[in-house]
C-alpha atoms as a PDB file:
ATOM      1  CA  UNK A   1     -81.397  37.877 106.545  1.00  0.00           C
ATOM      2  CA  UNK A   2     -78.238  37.018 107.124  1.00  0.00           C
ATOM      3  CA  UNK A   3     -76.973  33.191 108.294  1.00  0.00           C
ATOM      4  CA  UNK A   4     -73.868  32.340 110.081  1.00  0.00           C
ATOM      5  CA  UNK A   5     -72.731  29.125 109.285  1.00  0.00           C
ATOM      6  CA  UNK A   6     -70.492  27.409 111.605  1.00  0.00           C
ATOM      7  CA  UNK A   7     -67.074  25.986 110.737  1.00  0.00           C
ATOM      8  CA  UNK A   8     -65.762  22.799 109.469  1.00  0.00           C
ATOM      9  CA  UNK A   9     -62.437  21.859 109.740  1.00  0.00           C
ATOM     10  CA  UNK A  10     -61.978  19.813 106.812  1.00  0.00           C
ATOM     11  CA  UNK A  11     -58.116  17.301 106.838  1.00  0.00           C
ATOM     12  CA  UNK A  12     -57.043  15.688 103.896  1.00  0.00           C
ATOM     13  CA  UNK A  13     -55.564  12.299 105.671  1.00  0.00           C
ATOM     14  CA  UNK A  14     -55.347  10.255 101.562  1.00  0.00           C
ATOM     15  CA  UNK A  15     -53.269  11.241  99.138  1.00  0.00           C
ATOM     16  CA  UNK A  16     -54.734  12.638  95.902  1.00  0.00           C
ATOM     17  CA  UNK A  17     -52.443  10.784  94.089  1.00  0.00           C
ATOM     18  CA  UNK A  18     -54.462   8.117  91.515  1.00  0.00           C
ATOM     19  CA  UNK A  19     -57.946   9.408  92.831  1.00  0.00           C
ATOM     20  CA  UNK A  20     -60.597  10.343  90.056  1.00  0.00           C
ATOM     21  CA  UNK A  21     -60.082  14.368  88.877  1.00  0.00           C
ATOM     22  CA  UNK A  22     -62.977  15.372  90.281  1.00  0.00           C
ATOM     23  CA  UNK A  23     -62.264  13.825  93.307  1.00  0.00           C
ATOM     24  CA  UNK A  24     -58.811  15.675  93.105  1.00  0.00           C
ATOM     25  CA  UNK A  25     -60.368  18.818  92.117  1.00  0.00           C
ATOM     26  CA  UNK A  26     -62.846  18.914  94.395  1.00  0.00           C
ATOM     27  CA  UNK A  27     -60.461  18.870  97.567  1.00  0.00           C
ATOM     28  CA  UNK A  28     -58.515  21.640  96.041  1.00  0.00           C
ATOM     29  CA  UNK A  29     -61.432  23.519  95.967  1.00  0.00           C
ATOM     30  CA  UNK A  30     -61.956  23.441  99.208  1.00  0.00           C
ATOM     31  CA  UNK A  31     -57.821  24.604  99.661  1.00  0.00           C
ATOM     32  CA  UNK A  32     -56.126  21.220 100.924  1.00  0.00           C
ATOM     33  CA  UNK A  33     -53.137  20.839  98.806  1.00  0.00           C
ATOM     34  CA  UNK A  34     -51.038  18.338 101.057  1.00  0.00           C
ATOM     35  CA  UNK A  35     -51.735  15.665 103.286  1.00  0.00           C
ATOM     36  CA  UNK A  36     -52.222  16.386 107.178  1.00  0.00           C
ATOM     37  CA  UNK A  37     -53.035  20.131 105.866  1.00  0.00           C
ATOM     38  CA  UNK A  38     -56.377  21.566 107.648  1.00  0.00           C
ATOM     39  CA  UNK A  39     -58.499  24.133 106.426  1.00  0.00           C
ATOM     40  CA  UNK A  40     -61.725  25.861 107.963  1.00  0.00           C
ATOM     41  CA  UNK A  41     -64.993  26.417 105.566  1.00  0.00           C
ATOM     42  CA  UNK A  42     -68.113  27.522 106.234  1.00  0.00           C
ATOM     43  CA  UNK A  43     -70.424  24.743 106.325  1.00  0.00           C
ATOM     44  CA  UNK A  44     -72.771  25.835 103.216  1.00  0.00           C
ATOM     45  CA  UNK A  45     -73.950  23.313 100.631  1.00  0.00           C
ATOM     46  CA  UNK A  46     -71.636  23.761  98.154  1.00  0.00           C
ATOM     47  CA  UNK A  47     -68.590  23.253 100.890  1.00  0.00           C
ATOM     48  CA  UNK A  48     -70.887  20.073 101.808  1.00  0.00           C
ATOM     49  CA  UNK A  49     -71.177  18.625  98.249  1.00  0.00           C
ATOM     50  CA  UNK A  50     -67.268  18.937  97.661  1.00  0.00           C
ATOM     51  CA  UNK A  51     -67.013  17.303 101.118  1.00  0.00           C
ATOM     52  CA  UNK A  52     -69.244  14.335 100.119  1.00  0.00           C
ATOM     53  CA  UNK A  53     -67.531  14.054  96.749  1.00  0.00           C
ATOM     54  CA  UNK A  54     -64.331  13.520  98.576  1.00  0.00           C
ATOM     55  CA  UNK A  55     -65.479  11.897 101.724  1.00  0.00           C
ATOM     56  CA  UNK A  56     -63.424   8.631 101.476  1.00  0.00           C
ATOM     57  CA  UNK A  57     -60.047  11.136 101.517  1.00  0.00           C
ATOM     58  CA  UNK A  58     -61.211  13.450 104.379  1.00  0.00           C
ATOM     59  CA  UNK A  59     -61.450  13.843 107.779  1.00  0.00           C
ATOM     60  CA  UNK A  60     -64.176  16.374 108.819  1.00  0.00           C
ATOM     61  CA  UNK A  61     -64.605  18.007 112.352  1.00  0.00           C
ATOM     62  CA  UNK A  62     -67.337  20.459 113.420  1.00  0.00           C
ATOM     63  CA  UNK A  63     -65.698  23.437 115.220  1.00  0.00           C
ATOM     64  CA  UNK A  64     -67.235  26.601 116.861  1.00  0.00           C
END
């Protein structure tokens, strides 16, 4: 069975300048590169654990 997840859209509004690598990394992963860029992710757990790892550098919005 087959879940849809609903979209996040996920803002880095920090740099990742002098933050912790897997802080850095983790926001990557999830495709923000600059600051003020937006991406939408599904809202799975892993999306949700790189979220939390990053938390104090994001800005997260429910969308859909």
């Amino acid at each position: 069975m087959s879940r849809q997840t609903k979209p996040l859209k996920v803002t880095l509004v920090k740099s990742l300048h002098g933050q912790r690598a897997r802080i850095a990394a983790s926001a990557r992963g999830l495709g923000l590169r600059r600051v003020h860029q937006s991406v939408d992710v599904a809202d799975t757990p892993e999306n949700r654990g790189m979220i939390a790892t990053a938390v104090h550098v994001l800005q997260v919005e429910r969308t859909g």
